[in-house]
N, C-alpha and C. Protein backbone atom coordinates (compact mmCIF):
# COMPACT_ATOMS: atom_id res chain seq x y z
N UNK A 1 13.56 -3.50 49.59
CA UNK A 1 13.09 -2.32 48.87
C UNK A 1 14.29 -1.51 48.40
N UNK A 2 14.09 -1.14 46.88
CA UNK A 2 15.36 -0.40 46.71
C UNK A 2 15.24 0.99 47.42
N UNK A 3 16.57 1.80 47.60
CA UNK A 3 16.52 2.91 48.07
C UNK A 3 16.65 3.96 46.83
N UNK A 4 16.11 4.63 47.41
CA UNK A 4 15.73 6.31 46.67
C UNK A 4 16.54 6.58 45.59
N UNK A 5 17.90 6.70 46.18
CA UNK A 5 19.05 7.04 45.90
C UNK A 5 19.60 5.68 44.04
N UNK A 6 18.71 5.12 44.12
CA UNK A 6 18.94 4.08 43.18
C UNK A 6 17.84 4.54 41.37
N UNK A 7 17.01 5.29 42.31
CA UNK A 7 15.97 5.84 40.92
C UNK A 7 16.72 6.24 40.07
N UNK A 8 17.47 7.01 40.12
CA UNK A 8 17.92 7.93 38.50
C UNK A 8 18.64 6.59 38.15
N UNK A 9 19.57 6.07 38.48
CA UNK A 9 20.04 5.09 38.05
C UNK A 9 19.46 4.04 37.05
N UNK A 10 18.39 3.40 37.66
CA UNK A 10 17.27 2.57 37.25
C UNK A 10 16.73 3.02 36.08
N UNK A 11 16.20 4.29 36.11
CA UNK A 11 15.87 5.09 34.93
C UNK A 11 16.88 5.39 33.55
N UNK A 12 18.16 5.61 34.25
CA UNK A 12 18.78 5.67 32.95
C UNK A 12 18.84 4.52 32.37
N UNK A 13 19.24 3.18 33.23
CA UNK A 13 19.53 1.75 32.92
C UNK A 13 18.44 1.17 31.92
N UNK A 14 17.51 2.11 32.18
CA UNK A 14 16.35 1.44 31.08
C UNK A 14 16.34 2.42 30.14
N UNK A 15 16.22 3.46 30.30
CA UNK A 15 16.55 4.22 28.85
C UNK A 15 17.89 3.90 28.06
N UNK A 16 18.63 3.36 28.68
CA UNK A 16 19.69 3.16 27.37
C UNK A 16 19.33 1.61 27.09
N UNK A 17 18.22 0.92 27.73
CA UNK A 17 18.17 -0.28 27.19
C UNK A 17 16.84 -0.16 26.21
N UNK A 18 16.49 1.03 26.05
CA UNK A 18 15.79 1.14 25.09
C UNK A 18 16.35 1.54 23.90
N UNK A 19 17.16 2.67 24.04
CA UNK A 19 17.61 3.09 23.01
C UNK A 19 18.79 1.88 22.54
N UNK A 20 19.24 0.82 22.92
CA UNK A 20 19.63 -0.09 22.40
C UNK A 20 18.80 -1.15 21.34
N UNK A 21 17.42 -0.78 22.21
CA UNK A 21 16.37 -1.94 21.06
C UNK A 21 16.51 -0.57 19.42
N UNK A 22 16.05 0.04 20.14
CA UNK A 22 15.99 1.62 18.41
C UNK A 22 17.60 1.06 17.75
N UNK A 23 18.38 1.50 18.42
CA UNK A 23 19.62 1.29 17.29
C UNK A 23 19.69 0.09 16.84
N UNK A 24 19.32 -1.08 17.28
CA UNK A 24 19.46 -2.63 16.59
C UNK A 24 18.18 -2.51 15.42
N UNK A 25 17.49 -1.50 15.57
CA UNK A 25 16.06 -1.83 14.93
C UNK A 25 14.42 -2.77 15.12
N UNK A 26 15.56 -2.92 16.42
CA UNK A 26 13.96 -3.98 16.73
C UNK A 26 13.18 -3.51 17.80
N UNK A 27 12.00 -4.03 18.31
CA UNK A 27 11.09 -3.10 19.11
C UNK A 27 11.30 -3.16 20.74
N UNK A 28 11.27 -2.68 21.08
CA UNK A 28 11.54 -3.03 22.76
C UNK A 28 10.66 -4.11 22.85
N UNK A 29 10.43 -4.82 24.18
CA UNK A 29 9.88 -5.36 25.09
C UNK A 29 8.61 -4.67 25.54
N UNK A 30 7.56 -5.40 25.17
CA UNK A 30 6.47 -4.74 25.98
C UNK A 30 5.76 -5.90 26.85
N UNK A 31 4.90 -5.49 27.74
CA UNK A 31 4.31 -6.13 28.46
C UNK A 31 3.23 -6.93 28.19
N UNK A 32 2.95 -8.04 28.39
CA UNK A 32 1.45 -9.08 27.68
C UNK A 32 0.53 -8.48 28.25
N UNK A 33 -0.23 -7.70 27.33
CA UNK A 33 -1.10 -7.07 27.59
C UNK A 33 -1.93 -8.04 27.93
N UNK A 34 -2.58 -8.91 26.88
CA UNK A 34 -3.68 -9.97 27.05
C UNK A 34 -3.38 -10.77 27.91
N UNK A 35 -2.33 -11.21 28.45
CA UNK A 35 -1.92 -12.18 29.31
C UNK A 35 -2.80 -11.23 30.57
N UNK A 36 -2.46 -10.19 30.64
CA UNK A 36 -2.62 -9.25 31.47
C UNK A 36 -4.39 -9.16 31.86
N UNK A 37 -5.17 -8.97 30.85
CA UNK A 37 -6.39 -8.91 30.42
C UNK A 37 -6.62 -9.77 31.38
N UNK A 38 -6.25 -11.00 30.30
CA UNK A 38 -7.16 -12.26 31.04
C UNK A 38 -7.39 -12.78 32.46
N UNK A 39 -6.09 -12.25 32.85
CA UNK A 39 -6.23 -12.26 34.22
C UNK A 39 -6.69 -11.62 35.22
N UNK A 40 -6.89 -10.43 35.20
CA UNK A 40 -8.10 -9.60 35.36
C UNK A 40 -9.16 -10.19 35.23
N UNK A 41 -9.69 -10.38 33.79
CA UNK A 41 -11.20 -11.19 33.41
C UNK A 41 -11.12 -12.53 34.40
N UNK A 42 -10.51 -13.28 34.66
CA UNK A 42 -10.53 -14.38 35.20
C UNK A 42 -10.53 -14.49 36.65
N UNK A 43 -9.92 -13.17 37.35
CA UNK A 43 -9.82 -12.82 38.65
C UNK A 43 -11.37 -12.38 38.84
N UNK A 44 -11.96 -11.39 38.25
CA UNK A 44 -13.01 -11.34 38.21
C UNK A 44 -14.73 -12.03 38.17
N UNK A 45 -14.54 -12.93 37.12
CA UNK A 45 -15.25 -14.16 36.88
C UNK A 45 -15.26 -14.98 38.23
N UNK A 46 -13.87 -15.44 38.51
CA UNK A 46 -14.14 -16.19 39.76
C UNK A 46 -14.25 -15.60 40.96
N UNK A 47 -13.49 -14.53 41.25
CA UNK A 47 -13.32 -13.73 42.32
C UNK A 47 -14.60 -13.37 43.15
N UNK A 48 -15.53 -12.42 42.15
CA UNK A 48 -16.91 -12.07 42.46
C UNK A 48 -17.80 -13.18 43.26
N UNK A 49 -18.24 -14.16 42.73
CA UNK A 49 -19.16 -14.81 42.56
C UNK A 49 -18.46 -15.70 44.26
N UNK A 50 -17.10 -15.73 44.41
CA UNK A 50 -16.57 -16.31 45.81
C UNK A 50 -16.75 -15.41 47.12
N UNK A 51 -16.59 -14.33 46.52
CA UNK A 51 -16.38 -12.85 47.59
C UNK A 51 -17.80 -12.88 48.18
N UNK A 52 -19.19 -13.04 47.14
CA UNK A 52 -20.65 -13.15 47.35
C UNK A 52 -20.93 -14.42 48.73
N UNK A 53 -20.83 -15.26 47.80
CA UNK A 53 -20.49 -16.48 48.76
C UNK A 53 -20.11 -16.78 50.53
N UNK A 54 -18.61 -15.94 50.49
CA UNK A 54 -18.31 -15.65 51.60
C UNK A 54 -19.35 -14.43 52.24
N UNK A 55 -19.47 -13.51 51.85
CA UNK A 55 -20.33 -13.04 52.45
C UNK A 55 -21.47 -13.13 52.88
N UNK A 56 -22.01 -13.23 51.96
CA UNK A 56 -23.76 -14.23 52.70
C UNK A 56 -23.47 -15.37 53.88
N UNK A 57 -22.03 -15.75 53.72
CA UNK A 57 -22.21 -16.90 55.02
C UNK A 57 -21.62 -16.00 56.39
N UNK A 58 -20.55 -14.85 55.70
CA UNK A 58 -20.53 -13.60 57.30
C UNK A 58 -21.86 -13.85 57.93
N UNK A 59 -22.38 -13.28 56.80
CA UNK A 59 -24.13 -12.85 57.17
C UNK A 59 -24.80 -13.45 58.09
N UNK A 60 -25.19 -14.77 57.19
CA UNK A 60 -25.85 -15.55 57.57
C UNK A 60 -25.45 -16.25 59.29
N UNK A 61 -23.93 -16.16 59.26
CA UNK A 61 -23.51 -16.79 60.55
C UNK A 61 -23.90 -15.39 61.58
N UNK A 62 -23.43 -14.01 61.59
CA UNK A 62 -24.28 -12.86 62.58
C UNK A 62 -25.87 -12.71 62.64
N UNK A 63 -26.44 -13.31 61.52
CA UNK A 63 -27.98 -13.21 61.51
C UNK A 63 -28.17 -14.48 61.91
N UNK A 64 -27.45 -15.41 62.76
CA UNK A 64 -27.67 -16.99 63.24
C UNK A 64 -27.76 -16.59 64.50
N UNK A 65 -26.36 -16.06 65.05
CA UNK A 65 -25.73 -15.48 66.06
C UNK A 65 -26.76 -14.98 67.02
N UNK A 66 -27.23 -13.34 66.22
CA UNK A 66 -28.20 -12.68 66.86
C UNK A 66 -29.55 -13.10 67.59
N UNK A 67 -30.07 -14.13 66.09
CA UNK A 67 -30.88 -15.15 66.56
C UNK A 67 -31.32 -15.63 67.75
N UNK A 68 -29.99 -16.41 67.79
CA UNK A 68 -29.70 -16.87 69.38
C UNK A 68 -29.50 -16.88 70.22
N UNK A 69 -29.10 -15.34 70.19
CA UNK A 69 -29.11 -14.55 71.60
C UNK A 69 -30.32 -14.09 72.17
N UNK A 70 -31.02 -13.64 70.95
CA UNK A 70 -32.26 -13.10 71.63
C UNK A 70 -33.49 -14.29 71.77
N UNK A 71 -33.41 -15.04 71.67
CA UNK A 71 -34.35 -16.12 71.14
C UNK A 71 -34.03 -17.06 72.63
């Protein structure tokens, strides 16, 4: 983990590496947004529908459990 003492640093290091993209004329670096998206959407899509899954079998295995104790 960086230390504290490293922030302003970091901060300037990227502001002058911005203002290097402005003076060349070209655009900074931005982040893949959609790359970004999709993976979200895709974490989601599959994520959900597994998380369900696992749970109903929590479930199902304490509502087995109980079952069988009292039974």
């Amino acid at each position: 983990m960086e230390d504290e003492d490293d922030y302003p640093v970091l901060v300037e290091r990227s502001e002058l590496r911005y203002q290097s993209h402005v003076a060349e004329g070209s655009k900074p670096p931005v982040l893949p947004y959609r790359l970004i998206y999709l993976t979200l959407a895709w974490s989601l899509v599959f994520g959900i529908p597994i998380f369900a899954i696992y749970m109903a079998a929590v479930f199902h295995f304490y509502l087995f459990l109980i079952v069988a104790i009292l039974s």
